[in-house]
Every structure is written in C-alpha cells, then in structure tokens.
PDB file of N, CA and C in Angstrom:
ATOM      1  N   UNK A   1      75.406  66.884 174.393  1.00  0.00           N
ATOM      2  CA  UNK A   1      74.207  66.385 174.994  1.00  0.00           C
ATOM      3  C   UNK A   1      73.031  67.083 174.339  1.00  0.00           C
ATOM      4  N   UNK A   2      72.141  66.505 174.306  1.00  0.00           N
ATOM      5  CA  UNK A   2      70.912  67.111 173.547  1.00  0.00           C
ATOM      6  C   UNK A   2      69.598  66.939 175.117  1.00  0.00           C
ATOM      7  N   UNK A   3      68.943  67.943 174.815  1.00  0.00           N
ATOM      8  CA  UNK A   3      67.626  67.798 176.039  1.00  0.00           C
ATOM      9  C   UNK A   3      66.026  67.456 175.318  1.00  0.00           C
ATOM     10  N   UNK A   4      65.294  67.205 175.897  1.00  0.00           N
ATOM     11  CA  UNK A   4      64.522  66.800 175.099  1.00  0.00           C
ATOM     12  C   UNK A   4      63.386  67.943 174.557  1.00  0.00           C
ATOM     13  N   UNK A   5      63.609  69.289 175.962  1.00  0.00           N
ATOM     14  CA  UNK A   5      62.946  70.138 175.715  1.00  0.00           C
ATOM     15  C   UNK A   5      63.622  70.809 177.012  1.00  0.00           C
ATOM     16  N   UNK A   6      63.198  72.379 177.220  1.00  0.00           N
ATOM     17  CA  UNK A   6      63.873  73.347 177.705  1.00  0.00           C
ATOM     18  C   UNK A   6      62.946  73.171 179.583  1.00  0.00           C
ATOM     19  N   UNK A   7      64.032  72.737 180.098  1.00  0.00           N
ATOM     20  CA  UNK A   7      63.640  73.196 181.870  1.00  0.00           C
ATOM     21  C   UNK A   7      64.544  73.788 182.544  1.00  0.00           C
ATOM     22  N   UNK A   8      64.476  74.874 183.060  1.00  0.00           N
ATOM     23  CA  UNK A   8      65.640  76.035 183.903  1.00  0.00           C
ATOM     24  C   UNK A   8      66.177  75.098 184.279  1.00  0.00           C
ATOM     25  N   UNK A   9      65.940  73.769 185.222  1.00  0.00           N
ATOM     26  CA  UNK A   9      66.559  72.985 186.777  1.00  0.00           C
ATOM     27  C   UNK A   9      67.323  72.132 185.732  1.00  0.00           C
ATOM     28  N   UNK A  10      66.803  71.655 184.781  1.00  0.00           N
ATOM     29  CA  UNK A  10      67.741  70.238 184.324  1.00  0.00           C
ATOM     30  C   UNK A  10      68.265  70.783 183.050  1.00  0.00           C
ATOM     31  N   UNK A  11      68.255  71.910 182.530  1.00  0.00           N
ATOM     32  CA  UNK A  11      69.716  72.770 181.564  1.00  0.00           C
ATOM     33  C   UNK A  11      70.801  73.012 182.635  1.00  0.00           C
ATOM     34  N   UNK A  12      70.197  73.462 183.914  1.00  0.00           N
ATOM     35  CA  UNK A  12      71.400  73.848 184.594  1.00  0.00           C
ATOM     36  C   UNK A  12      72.277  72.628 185.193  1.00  0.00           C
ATOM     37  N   UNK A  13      71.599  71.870 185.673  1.00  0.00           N
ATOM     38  CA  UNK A  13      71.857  70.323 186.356  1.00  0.00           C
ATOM     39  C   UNK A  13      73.014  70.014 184.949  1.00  0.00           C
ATOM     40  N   UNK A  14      72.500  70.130 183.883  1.00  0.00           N
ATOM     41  CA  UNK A  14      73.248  69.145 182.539  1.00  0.00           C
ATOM     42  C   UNK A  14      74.754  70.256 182.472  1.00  0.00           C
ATOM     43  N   UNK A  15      74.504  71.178 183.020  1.00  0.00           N
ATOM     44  CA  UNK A  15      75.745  72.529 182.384  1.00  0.00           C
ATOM     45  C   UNK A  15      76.654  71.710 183.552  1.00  0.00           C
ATOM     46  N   UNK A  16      76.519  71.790 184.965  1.00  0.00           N
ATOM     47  CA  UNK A  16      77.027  71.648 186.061  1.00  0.00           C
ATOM     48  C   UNK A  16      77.585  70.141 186.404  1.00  0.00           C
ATOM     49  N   UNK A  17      77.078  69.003 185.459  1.00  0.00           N
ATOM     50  CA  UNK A  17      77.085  67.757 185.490  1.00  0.00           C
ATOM     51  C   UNK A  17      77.913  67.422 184.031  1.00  0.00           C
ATOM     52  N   UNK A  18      77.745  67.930 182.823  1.00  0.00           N
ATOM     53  CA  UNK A  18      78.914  67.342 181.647  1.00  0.00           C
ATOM     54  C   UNK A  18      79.704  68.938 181.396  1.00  0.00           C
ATOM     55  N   UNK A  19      80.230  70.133 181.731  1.00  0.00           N
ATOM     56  CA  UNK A  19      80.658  70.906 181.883  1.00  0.00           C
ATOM     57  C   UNK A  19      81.097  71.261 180.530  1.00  0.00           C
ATOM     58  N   UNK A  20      80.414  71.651 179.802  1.00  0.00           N
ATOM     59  CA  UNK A  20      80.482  71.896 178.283  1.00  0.00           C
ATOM     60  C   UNK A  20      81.160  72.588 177.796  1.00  0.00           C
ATOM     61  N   UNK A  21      82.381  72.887 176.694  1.00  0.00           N
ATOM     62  CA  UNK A  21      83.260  73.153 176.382  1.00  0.00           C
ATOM     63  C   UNK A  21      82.611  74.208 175.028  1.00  0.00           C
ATOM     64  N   UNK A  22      81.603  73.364 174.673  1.00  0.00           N
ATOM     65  CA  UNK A  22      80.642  74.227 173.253  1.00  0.00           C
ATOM     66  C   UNK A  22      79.565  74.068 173.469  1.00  0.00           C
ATOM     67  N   UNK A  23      79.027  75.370 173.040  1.00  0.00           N
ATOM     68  CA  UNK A  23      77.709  74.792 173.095  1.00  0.00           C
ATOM     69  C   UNK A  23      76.785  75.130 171.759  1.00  0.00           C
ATOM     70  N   UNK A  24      76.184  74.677 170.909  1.00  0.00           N
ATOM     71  CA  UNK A  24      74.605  75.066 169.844  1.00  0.00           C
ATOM     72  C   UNK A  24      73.467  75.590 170.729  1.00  0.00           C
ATOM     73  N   UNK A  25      73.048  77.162 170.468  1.00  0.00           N
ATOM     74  CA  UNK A  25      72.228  77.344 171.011  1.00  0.00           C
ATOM     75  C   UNK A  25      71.244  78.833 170.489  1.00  0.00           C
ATOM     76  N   UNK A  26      69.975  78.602 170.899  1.00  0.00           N
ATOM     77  CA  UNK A  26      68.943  79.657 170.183  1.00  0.00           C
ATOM     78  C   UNK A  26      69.294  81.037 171.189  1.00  0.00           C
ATOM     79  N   UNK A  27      69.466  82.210 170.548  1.00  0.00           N
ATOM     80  CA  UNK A  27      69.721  83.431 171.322  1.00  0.00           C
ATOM     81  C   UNK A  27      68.751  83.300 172.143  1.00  0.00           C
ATOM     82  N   UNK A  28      67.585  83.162 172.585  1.00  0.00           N
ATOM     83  CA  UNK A  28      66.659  83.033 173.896  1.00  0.00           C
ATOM     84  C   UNK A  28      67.626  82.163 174.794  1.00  0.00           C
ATOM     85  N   UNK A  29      68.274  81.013 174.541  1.00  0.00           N
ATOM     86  CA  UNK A  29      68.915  80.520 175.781  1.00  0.00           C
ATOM     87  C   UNK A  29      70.073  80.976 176.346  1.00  0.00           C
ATOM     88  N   UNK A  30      71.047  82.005 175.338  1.00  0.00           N
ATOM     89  CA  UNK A  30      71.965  82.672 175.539  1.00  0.00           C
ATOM     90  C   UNK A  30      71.590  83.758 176.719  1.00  0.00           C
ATOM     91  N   UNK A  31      70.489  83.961 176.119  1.00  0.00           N
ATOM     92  CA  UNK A  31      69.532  85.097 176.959  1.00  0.00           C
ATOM     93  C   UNK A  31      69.725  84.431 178.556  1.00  0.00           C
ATOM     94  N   UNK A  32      69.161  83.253 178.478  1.00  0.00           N
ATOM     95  CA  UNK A  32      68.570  82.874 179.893  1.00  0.00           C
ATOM     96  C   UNK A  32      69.665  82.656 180.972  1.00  0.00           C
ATOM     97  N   UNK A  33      71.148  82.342 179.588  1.00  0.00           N
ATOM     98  CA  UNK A  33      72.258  81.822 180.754  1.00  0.00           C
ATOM     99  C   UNK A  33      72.858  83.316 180.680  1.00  0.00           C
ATOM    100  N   UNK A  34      72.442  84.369 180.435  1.00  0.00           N
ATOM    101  CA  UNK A  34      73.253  85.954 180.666  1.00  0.00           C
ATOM    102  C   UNK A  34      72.494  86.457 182.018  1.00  0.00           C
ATOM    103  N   UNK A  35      70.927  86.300 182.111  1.00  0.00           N
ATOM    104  CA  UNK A  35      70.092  86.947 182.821  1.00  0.00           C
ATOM    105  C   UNK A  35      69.271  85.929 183.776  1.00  0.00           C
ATOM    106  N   UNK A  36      69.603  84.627 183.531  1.00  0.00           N
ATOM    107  CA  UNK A  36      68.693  83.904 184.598  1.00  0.00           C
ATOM    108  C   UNK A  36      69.971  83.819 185.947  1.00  0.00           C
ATOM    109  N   UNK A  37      69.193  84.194 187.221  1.00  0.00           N
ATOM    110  CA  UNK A  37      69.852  83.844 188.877  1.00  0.00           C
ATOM    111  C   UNK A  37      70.381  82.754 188.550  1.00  0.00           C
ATOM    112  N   UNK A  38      69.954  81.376 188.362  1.00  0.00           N
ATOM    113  CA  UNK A  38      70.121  80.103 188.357  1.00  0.00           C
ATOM    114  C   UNK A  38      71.867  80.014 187.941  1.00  0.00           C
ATOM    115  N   UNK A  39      72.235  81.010 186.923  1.00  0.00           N
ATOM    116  CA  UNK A  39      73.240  80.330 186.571  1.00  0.00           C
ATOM    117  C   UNK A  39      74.395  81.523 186.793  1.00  0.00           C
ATOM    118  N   UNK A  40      75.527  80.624 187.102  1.00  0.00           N
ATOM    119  CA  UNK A  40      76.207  82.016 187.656  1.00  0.00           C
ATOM    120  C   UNK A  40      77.730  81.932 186.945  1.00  0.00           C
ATOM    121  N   UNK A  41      78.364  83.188 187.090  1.00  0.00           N
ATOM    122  CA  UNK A  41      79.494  82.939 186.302  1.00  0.00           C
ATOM    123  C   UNK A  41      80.261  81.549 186.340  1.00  0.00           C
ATOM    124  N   UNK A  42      80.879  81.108 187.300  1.00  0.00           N
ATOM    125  CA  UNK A  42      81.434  79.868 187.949  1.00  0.00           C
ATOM    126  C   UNK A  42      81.001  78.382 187.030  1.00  0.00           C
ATOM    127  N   UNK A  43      79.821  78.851 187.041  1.00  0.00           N
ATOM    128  CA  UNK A  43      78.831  77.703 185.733  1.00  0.00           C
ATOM    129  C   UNK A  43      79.472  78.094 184.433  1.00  0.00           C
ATOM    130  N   UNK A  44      79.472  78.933 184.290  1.00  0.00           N
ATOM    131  CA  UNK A  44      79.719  79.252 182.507  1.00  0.00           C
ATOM    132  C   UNK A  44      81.740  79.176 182.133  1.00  0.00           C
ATOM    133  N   UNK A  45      82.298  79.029 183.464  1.00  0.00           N
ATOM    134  CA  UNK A  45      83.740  79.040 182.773  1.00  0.00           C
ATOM    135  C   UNK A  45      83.980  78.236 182.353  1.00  0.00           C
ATOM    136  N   UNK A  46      83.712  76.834 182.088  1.00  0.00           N
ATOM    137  CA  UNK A  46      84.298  76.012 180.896  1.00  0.00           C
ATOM    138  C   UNK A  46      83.825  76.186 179.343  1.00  0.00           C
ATOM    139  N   UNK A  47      82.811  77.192 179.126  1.00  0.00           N
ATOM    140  CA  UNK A  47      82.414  77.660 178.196  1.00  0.00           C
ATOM    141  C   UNK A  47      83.457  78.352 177.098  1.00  0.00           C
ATOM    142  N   UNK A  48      84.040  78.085 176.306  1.00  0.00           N
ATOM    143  CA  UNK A  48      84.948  78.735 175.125  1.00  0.00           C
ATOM    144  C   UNK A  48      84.120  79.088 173.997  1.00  0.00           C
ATOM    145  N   UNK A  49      83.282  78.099 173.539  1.00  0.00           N
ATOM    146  CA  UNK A  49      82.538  78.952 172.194  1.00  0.00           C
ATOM    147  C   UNK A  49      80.940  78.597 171.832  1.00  0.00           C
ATOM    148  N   UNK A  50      80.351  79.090 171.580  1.00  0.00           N
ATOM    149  CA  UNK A  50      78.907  79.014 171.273  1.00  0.00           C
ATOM    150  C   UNK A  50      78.423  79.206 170.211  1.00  0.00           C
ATOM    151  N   UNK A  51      77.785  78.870 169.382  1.00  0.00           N
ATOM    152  CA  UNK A  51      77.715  78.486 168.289  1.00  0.00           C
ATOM    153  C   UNK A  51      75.838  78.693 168.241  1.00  0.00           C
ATOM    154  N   UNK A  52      75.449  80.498 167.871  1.00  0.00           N
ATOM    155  CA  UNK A  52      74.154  80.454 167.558  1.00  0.00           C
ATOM    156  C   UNK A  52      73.803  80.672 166.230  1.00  0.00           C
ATOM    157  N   UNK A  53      72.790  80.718 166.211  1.00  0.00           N
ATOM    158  CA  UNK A  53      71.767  81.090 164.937  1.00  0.00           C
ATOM    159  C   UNK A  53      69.881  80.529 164.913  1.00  0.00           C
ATOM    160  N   UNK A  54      69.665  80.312 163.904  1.00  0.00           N
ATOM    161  CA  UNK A  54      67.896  80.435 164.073  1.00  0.00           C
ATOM    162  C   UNK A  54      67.156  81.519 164.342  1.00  0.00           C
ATOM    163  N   UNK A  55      68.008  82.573 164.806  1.00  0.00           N
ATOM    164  CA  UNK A  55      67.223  84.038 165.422  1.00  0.00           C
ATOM    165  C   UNK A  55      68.200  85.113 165.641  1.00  0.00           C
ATOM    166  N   UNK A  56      67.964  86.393 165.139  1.00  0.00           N
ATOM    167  CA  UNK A  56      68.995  87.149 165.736  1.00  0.00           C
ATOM    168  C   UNK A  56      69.469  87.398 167.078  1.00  0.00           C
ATOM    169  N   UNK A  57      70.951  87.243 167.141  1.00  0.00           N
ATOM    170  CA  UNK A  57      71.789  87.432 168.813  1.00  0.00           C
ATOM    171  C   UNK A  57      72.306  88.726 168.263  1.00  0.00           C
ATOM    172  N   UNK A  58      71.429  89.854 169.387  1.00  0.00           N
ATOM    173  CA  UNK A  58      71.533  91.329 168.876  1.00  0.00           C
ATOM    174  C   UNK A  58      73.188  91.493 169.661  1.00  0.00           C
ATOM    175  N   UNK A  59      73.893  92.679 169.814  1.00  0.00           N
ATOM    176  CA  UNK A  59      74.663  93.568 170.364  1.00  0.00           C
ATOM    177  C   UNK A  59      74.610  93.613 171.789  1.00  0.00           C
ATOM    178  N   UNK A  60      73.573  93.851 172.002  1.00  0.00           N
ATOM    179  CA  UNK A  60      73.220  93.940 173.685  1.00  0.00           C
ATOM    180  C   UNK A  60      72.930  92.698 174.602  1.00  0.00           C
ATOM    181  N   UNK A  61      72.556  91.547 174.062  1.00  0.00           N
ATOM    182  CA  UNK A  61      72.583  90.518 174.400  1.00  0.00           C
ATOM    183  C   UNK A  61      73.830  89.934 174.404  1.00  0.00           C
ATOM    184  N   UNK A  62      74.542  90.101 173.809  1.00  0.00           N
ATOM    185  CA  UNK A  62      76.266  89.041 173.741  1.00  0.00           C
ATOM    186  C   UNK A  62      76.787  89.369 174.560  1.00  0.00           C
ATOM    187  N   UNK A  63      76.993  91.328 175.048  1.00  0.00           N
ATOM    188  CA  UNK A  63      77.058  92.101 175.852  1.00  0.00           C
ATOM    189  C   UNK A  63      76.832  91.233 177.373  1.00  0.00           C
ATOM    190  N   UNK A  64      75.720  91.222 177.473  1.00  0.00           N
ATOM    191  CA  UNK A  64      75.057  90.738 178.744  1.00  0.00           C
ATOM    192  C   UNK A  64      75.738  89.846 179.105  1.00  0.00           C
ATOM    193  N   UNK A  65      75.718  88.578 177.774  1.00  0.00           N
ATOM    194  CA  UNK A  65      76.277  87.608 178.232  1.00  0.00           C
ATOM    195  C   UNK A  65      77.875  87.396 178.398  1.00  0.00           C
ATOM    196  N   UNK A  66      78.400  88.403 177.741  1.00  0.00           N
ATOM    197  CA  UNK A  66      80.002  88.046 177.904  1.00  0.00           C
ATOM    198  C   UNK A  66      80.373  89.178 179.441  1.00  0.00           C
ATOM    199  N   UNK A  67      79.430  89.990 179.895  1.00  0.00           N
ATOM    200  CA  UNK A  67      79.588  90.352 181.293  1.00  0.00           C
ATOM    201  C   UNK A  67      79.723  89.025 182.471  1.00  0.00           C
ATOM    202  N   UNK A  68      78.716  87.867 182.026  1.00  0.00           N
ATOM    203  CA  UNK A  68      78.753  86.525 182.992  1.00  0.00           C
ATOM    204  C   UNK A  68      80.205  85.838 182.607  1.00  0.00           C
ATOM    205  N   UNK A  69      80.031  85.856 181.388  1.00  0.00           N
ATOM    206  CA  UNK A  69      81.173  84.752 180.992  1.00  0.00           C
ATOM    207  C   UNK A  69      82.066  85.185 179.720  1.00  0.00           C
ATOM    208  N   UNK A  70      83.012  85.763 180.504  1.00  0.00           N
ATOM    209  CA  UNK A  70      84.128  86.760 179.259  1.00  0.00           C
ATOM    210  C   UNK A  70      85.143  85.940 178.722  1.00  0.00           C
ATOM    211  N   UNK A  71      85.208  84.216 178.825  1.00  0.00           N
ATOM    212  CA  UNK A  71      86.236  83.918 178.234  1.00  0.00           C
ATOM    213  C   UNK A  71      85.599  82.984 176.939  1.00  0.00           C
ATOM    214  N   UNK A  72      84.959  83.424 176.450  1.00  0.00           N
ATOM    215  CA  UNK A  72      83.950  82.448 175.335  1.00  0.00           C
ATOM    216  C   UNK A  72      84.124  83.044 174.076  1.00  0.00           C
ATOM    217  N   UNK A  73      83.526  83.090 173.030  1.00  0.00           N
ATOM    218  CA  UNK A  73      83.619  83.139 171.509  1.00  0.00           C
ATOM    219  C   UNK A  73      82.382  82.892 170.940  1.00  0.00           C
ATOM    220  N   UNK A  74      81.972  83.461 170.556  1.00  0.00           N
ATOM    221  CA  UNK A  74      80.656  83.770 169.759  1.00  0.00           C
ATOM    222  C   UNK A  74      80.710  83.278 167.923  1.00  0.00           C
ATOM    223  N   UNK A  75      79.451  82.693 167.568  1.00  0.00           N
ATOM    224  CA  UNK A  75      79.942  82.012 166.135  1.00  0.00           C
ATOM    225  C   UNK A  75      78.226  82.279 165.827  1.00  0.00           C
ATOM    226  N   UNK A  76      78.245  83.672 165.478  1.00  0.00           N
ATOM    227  CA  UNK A  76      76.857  83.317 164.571  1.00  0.00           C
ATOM    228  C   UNK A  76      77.004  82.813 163.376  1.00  0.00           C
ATOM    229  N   UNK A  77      75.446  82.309 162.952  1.00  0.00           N
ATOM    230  CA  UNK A  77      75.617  81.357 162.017  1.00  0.00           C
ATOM    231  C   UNK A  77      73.764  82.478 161.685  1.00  0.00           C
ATOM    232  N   UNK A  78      74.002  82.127 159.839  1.00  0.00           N
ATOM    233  CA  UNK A  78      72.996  82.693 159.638  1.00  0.00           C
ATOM    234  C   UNK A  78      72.801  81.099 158.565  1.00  0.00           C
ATOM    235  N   UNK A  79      71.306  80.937 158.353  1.00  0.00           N
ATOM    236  CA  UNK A  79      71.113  79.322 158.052  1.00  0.00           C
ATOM    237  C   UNK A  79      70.237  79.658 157.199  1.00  0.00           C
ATOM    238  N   UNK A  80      69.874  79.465 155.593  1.00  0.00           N
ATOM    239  CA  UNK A  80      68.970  79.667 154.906  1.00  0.00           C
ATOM    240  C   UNK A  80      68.506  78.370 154.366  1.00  0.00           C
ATOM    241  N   UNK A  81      67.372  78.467 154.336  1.00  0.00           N
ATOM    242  CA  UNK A  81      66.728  77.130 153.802  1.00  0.00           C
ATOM    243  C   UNK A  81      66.004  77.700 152.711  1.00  0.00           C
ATOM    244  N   UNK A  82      65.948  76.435 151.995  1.00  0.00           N
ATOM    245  CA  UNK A  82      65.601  76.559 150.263  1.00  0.00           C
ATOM    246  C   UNK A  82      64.511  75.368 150.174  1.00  0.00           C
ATOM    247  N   UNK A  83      62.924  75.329 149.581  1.00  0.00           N
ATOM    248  CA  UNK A  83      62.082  74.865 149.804  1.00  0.00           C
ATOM    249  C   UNK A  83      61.713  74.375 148.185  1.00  0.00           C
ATOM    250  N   UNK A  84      61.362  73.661 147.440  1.00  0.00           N
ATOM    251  CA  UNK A  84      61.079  73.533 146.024  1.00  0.00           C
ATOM    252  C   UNK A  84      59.598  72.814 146.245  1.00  0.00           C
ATOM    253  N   UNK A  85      58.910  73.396 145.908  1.00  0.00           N
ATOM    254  CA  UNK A  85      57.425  72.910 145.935  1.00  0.00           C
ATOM    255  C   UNK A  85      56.837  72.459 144.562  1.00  0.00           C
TER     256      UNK A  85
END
C-alpha cells in the first residue's frame, strides 16, 4: 500500500486494516512505530522485515524498535544516485 502522505491515525488505521508482512520505510517512521503510543506491539507482529534507507537507521533506533517488535529483520539499503549534467 502506498499513502499519499504521512498521518499518525491513517498509517496506523492502514497497519491494523492490510496487516503488513513488509514494509519500505524512512528511519523517521521506524522511529514513530518504536516510540509513538499509537502503536503497540500487538500492531507490529505481522511485521517480518523492513526494508530502510534514504537516511541513516542508527544502532539505537533499531534497538528501540526491535524492543516493540522482536520478530522482524532489518534490510538497510544504502541508495546512491548518479546525476550527469
């Protein structure tokens, strides 16, 4: 599922409603589903692997988040783009 832009109520509504197995996502949202109330372990167990990059996902953040949800898999991705002007 793709959103059209980021709202706490309807990321969580979409987690709780197609129960996502993977997910693509920017370490800020990893962030939000480790440390936001809204979402609670129970939400995150169909979660197996996640698949970030665009920004560094430090040590202490994966941390956080694999305290909510310890049965997942982490896949950074580092993405370089090449520009010819």
């Amino acid at each position: 599922m793709v959103l059209p832009g980021f709202d706490p109520q309807v990321f969580v509504a979409a987690l709780k409603e197609h129960r996502p197995s993977f997910l693509h996502l920017v370490p800020p949202l990893i962030g939000f589903l480790a440390n936001s109330p809204l979402v609670t372990p129970e939400l995150l167990t169909p979660i197996r692997m996640i698949n970030t990059g665009a920004a560094p996902a430090g040590q202490t953040l994966l941390t956080q988040f694999h305290a909510k949800a310890p049965s997942y898999t982490i896949v950074k991705v580092t993405v370089t783009m090449n520009c010819a002007l």
